[in-house]
C-alpha atoms as a PDB file:
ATOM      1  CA  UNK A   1       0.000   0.000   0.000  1.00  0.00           C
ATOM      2  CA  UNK A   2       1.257   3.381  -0.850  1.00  0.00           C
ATOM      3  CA  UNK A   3       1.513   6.033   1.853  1.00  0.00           C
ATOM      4  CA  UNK A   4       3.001   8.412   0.929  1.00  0.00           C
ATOM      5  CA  UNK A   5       3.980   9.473  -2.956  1.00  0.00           C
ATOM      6  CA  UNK A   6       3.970   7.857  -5.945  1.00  0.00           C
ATOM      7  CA  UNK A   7       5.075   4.338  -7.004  1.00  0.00           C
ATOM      8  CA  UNK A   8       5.052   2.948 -10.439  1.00  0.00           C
ATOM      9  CA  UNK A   9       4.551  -1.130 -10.096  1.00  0.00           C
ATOM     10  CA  UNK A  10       6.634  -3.238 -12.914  1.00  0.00           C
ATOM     11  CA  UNK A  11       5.440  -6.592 -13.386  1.00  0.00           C
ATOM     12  CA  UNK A  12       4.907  -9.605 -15.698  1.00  0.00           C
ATOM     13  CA  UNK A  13       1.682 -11.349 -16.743  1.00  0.00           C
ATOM     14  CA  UNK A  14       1.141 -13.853 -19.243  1.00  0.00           C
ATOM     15  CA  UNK A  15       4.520 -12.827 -20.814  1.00  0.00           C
ATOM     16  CA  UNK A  16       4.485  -9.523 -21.255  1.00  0.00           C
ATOM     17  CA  UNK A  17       6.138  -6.573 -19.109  1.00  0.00           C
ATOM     18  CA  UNK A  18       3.540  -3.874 -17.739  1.00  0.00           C
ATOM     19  CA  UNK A  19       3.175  -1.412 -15.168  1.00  0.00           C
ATOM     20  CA  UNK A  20       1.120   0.352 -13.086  1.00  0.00           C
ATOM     21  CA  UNK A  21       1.243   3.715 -11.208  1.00  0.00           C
ATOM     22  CA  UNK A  22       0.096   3.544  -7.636  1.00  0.00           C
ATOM     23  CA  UNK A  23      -0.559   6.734  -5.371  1.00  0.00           C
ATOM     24  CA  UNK A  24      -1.579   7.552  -1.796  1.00  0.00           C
ATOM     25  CA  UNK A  25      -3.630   4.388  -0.912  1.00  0.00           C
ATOM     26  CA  UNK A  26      -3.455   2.190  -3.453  1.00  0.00           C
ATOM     27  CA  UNK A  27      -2.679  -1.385  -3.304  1.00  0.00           C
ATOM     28  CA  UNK A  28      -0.614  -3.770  -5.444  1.00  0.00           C
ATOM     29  CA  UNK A  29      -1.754  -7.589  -5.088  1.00  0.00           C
ATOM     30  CA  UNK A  30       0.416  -9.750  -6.906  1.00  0.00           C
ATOM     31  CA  UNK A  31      -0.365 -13.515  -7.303  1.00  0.00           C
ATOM     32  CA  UNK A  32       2.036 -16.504  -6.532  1.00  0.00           C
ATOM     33  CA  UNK A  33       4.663 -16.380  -8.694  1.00  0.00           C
ATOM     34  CA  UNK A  34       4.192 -13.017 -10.437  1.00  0.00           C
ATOM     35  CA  UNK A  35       7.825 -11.002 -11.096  1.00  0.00           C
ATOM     36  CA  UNK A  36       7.453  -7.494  -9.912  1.00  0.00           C
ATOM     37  CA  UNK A  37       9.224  -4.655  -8.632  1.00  0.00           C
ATOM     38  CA  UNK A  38       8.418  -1.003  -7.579  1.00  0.00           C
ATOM     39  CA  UNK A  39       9.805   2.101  -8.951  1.00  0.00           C
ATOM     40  CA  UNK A  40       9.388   4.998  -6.624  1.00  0.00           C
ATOM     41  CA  UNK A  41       8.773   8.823  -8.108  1.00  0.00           C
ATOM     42  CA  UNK A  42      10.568  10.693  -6.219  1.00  0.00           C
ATOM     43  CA  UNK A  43      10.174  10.091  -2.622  1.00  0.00           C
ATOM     44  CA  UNK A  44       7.845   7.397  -1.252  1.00  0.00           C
ATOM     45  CA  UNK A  45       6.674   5.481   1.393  1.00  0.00           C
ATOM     46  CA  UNK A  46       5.485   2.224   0.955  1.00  0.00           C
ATOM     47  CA  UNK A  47       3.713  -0.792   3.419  1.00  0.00           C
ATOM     48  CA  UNK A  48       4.911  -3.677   2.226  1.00  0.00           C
ATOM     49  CA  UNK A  49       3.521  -7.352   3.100  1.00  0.00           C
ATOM     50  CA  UNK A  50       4.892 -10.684   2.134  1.00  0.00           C
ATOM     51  CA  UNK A  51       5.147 -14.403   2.701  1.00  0.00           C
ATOM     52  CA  UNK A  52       7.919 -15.585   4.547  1.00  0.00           C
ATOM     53  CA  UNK A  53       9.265 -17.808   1.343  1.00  0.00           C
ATOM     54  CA  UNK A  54       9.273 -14.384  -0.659  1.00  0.00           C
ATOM     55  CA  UNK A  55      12.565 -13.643  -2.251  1.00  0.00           C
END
């Protein structure tokens, strides 16, 4: 969840490479096994949750 800023979500689904831009409360759900990674603009402040297996 974003809380503070802006975050633009990479990530890839059914073999392609897209993204997302999150602001100020908006939540990124990936499923098991999805690739992604977060790309701040500028500064941000993000609440991150994962499994314990996550790498």
């Amino acid at each position: 969840m974003v809380l503070d800023g802006k975050v633009t979500m990479h990530y890839k689904q059914n073999g392609k490479q897209l993204s997302k831009r999150l602001e100020i409360g908006h939540i990124f759900q990936a499923s098991i096994g999805t690739k992604h990674y977060g790309d701040p603009i500028g500064e941000a402040r993000v609440f991150v949750i994962e499994q314990q297996s996550s790498v």
